[in-house]
Structure formats: structure tokens, C-alpha cells
C-alpha atoms as a PDB file:
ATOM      1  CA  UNK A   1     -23.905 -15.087  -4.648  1.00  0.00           C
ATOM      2  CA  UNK A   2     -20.657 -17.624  -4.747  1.00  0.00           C
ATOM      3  CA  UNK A   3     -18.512 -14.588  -5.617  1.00  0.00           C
ATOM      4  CA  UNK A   4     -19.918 -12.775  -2.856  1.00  0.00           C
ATOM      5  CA  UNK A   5     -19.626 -15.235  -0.369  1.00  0.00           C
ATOM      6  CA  UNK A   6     -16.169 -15.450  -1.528  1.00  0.00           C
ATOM      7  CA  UNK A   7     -15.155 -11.620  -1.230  1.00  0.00           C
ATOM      8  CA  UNK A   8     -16.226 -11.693   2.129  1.00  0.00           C
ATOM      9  CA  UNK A   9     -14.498 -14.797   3.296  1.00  0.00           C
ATOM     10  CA  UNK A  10     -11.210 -13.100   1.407  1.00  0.00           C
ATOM     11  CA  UNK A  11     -12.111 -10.149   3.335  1.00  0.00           C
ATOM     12  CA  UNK A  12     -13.002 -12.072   6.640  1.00  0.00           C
ATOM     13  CA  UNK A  13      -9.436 -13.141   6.250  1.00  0.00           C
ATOM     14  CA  UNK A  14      -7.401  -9.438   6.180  1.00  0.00           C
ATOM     15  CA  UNK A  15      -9.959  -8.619   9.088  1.00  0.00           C
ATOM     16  CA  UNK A  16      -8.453 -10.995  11.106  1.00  0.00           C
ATOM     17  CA  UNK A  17      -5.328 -10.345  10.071  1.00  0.00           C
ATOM     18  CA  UNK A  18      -5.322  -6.959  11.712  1.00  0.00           C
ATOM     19  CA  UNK A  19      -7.243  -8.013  14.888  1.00  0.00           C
ATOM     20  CA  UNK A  20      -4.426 -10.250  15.606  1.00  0.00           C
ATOM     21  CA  UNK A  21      -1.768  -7.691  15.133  1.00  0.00           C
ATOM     22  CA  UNK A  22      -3.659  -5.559  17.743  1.00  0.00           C
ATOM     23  CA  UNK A  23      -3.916  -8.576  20.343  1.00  0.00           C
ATOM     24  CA  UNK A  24      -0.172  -9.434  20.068  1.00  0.00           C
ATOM     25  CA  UNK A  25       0.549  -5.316  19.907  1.00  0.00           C
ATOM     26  CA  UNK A  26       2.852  -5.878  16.982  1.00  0.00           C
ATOM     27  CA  UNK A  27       1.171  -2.391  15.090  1.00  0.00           C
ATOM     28  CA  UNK A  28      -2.056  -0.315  14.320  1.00  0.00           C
ATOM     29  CA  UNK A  29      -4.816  -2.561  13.349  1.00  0.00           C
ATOM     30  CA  UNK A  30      -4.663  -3.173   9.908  1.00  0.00           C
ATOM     31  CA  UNK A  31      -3.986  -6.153   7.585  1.00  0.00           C
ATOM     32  CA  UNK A  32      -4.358  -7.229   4.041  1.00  0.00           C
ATOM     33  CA  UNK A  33      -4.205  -9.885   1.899  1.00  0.00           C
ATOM     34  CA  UNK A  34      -3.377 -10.280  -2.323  1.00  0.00           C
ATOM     35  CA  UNK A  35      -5.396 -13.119  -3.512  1.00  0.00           C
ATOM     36  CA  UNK A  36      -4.485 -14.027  -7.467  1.00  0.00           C
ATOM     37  CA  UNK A  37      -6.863 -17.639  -9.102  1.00  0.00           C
ATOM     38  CA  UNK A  38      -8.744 -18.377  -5.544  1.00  0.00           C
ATOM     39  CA  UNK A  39      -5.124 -18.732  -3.996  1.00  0.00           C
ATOM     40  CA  UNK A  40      -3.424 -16.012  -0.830  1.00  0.00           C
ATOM     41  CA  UNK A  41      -0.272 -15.181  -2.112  1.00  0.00           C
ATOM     42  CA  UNK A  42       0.637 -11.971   0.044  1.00  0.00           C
ATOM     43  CA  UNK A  43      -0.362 -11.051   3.757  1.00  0.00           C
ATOM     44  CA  UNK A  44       0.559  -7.998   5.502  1.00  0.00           C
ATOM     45  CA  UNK A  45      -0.270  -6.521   8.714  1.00  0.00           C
ATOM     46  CA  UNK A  46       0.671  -3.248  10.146  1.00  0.00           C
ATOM     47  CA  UNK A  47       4.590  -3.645  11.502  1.00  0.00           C
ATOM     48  CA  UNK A  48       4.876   0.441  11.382  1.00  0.00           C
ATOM     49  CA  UNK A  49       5.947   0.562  15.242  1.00  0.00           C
ATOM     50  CA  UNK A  50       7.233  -3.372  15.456  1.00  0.00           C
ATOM     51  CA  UNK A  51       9.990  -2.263  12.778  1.00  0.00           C
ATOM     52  CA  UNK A  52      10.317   1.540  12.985  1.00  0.00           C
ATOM     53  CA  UNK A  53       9.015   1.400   9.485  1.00  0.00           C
ATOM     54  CA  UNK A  54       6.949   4.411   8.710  1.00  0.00           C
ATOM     55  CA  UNK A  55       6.102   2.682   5.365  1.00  0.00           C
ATOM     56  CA  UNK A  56       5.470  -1.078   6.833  1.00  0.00           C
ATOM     57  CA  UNK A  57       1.536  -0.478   6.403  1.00  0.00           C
ATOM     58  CA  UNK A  58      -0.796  -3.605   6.132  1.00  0.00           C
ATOM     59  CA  UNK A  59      -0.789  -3.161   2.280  1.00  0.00           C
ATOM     60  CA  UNK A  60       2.681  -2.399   1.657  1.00  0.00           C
ATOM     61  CA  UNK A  61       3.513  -5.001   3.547  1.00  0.00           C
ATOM     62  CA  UNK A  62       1.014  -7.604   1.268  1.00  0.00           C
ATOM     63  CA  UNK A  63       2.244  -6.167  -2.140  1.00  0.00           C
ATOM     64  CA  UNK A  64       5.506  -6.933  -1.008  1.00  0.00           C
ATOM     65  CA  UNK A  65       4.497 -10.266  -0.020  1.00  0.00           C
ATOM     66  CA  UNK A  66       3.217 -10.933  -3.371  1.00  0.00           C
ATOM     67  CA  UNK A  67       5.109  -9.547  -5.475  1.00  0.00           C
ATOM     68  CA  UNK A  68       8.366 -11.832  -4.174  1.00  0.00           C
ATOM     69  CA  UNK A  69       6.368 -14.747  -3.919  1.00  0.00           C
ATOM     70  CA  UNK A  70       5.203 -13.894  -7.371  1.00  0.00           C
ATOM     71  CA  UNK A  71       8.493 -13.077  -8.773  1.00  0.00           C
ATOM     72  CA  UNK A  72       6.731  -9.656 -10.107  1.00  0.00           C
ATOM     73  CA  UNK A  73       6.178  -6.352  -9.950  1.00  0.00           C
ATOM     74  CA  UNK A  74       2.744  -5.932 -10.856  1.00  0.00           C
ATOM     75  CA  UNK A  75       0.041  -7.740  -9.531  1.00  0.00           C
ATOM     76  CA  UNK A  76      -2.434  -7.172 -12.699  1.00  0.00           C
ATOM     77  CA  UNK A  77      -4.023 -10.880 -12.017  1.00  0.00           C
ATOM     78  CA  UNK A  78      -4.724  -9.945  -8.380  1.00  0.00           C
ATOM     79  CA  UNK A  79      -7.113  -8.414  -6.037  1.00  0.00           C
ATOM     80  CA  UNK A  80      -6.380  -6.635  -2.773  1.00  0.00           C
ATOM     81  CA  UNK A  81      -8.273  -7.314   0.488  1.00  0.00           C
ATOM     82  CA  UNK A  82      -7.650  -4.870   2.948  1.00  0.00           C
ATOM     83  CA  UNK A  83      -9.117  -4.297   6.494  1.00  0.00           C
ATOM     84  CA  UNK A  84      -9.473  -0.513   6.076  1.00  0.00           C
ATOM     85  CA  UNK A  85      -9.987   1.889   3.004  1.00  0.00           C
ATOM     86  CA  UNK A  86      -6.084   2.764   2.216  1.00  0.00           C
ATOM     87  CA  UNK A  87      -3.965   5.665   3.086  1.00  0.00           C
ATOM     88  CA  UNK A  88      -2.615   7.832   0.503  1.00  0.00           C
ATOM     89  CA  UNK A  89       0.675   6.099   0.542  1.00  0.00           C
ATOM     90  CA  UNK A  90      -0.950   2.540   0.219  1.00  0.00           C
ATOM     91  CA  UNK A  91      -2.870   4.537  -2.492  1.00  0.00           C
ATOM     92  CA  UNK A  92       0.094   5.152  -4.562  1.00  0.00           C
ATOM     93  CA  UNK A  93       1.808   1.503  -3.752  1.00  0.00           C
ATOM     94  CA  UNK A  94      -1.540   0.008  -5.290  1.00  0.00           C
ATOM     95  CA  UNK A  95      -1.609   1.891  -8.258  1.00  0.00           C
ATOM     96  CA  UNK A  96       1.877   1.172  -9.324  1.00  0.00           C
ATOM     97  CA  UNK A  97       1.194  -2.954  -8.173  1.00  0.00           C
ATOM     98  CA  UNK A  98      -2.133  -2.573 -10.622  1.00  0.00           C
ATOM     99  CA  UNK A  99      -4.020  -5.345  -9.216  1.00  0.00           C
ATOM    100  CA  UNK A 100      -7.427  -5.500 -10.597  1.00  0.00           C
ATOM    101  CA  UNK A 101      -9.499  -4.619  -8.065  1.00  0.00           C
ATOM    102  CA  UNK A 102      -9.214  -3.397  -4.057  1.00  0.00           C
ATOM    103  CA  UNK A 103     -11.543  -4.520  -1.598  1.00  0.00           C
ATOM    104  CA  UNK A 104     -11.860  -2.613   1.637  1.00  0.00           C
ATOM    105  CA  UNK A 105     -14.012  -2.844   5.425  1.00  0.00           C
ATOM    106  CA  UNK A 106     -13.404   0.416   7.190  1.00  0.00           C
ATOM    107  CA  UNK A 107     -13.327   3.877   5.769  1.00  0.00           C
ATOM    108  CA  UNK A 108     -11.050   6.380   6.026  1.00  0.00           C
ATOM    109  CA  UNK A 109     -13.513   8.078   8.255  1.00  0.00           C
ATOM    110  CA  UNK A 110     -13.747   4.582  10.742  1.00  0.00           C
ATOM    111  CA  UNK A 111      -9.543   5.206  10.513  1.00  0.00           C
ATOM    112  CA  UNK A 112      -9.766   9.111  11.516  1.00  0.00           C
ATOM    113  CA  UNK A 113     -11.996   8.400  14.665  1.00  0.00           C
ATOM    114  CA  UNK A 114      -9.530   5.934  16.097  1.00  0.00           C
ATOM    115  CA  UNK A 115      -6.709   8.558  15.578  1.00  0.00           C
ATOM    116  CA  UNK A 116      -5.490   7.541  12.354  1.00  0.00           C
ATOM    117  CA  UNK A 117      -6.440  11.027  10.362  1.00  0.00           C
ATOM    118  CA  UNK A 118      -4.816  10.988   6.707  1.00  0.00           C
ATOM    119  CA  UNK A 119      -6.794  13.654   5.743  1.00  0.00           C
ATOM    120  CA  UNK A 120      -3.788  15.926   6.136  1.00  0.00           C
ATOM    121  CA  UNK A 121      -1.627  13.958   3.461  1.00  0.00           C
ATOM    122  CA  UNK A 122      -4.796  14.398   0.962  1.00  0.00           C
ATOM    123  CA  UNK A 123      -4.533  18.211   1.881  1.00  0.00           C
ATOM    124  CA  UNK A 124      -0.739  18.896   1.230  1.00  0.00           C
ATOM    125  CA  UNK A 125      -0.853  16.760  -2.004  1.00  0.00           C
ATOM    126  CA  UNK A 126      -2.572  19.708  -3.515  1.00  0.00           C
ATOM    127  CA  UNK A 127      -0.519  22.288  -1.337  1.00  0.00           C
ATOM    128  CA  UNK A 128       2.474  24.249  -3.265  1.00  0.00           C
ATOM    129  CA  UNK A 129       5.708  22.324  -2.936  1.00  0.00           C
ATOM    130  CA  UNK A 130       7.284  25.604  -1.554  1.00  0.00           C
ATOM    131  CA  UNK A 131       3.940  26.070   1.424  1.00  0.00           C
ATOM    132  CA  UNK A 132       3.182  22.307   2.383  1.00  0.00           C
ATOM    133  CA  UNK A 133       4.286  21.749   6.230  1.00  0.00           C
ATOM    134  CA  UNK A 134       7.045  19.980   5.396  1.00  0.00           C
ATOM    135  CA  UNK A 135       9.658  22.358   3.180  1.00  0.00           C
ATOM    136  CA  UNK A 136      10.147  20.819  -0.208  1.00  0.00           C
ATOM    137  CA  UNK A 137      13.478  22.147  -1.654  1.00  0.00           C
ATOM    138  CA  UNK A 138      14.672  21.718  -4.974  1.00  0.00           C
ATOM    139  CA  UNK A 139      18.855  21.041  -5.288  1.00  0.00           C
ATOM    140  CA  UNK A 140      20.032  20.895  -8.721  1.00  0.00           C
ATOM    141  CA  UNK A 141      24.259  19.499  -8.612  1.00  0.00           C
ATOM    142  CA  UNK A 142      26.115  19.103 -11.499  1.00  0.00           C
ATOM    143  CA  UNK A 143      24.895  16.246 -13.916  1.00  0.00           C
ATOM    144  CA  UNK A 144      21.384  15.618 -11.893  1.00  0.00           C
ATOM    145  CA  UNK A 145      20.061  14.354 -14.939  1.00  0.00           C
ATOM    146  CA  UNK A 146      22.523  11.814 -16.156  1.00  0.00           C
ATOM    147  CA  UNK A 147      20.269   9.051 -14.779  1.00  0.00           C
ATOM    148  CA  UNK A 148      16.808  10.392 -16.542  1.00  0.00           C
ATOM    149  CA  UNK A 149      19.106  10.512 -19.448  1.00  0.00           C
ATOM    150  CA  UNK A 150      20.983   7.627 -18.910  1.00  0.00           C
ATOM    151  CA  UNK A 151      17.673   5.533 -18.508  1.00  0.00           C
ATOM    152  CA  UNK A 152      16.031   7.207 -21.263  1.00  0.00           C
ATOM    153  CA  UNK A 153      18.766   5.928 -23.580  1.00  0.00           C
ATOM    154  CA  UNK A 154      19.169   2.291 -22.143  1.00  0.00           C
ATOM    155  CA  UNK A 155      18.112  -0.830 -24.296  1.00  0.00           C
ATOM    156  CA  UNK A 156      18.545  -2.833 -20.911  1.00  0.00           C
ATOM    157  CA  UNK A 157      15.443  -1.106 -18.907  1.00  0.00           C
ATOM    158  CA  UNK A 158      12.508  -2.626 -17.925  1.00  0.00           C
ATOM    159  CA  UNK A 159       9.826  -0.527 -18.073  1.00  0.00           C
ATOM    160  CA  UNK A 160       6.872  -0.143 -15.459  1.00  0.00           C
END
């Protein structure tokens, strides 16, 4: 029961997060946290309209946190408290951070009812480059691979 009690205290925590954002109308009501040993070390609310940041979602904004507190770019130690099941773009920020686990409150469903539908990301994933809504175009100049190659040769790189 400790770690449960625990969980949702961690999870209280990013829940409050994004109520707080919604009083002060800073952005959508979201927020997470990135807890690593029992310790926060990354918070992040929803600053997509504060900033003009389409990207500056309540996760992004926490693995950013805690990755330059932590001096890292993977967060393999950590776990992920977040106010709302993530968004496909959060999705893909988690996976390449790697924490442990991700904890979530709402679903993606609570999200949709409030007007925050993502189903239409999961959609054009799977969507032909050349039919999703948005035209993907393909522009090939001279040398576009030097830096695949470039990389692929280096003794410098640090991979991830």
C-alpha cells in the first residue's frame, strides 16, 4: 500500500499542477511531473497559448525540466506523472526520454470531451504521407545525405 499511497500523492501533485494553470489561464489544463529516488526533478504545465508554443505541452515541458536539471537526455531512472493520458506528440517525447514508467489521471477520451480530440493525429499517423491533411513533400537537393553520412562515420557522436 506505501507505493500506492505514494503514486497517488506523485499524481495528486501533476493534478494540481494543471488546475492551477487553468485558474491563472496560463494554458489547457494539464501538468506533469518527473519524479527520479522519491525526489521532483521536472514540472511542466501546459504553456501552449502562454508562449505560442504548439509543442509546450505539460509533459514536454517536465522532460525538459528534468532532463536540464538532470544534465541528461534520458530519464531511464524516472517515472512520469501526468494529469491526463498523453497526446501522440508527448507519446513520442516519452519514448525517446525512456523513463520507466508513465502514470496518468484522465484519458484521452476525458481530453476529447473537453475539446482536446487527438484522435485525428492517431488517424494520419497511419495515413499515406502523400493523402494525410497536411501535404507531406519529399525535396531531395544536392548532398541531402552528407549529414546521415557524415554522422554515420563520426567517432565523436553520442548515440541515443
Amino acid at each position: 500500500m506505501q507505493m500506492q499511497t505514494e503514486q497517488q500523492s506523485w499524481m495528486a501533485k501533476a493534478v494540481q499542477l494543471a488546475l492551477e494553470n487553468v485558474l491563472k489561464s496560463h494554458g489547457g489544463p494539464f501538468g506533469a511531473i518527473v519524479v527520479k529516488n522519491g525526489q521532483i526533478v521536472g514540472t511542466g504545465s501546459n504553456e501552449v497559448t502562454a508562449t505560442n508554443d504548439p509543442t509546450a505541452h505539460a509533459e514536454v515541458q517536465a522532460i525538459r525540466d528534468a532532463c536540464r536539471r538532470l544534465g541528461t537526455f534520458q530519464l531511464t531512472e524516472c517515472e512520469l506523472y501526468t494529469s491526463c493520458e498523453p497526446c501522440p506528440m508527448c507519446l513520442g517525447a516519452i519514448y525517446w526520454a525512456r523513463p520507466k514508467a508513465v502514470y496518468y489521471a484522465c484519458t484521452k477520451q476525458d481530453a476529447a470531451e473537453i475539446g482536446f480530440d487527438d484522435q485525428f493525429i492517431y488517424e494520419q499517423i497511419g495515413v499515406p504521407l502523400e493523402n494525410r491533411t497536411i501535404p507531406f513533400i519529399r525535396i531531395q537537393p544536392d548532398r541531402y545525405r552528407s549529414p546521415f553520412e557524415t554522422w554515420a562515420q563520426s567517432q565523436n557522436k553520442i548515440e541515443y
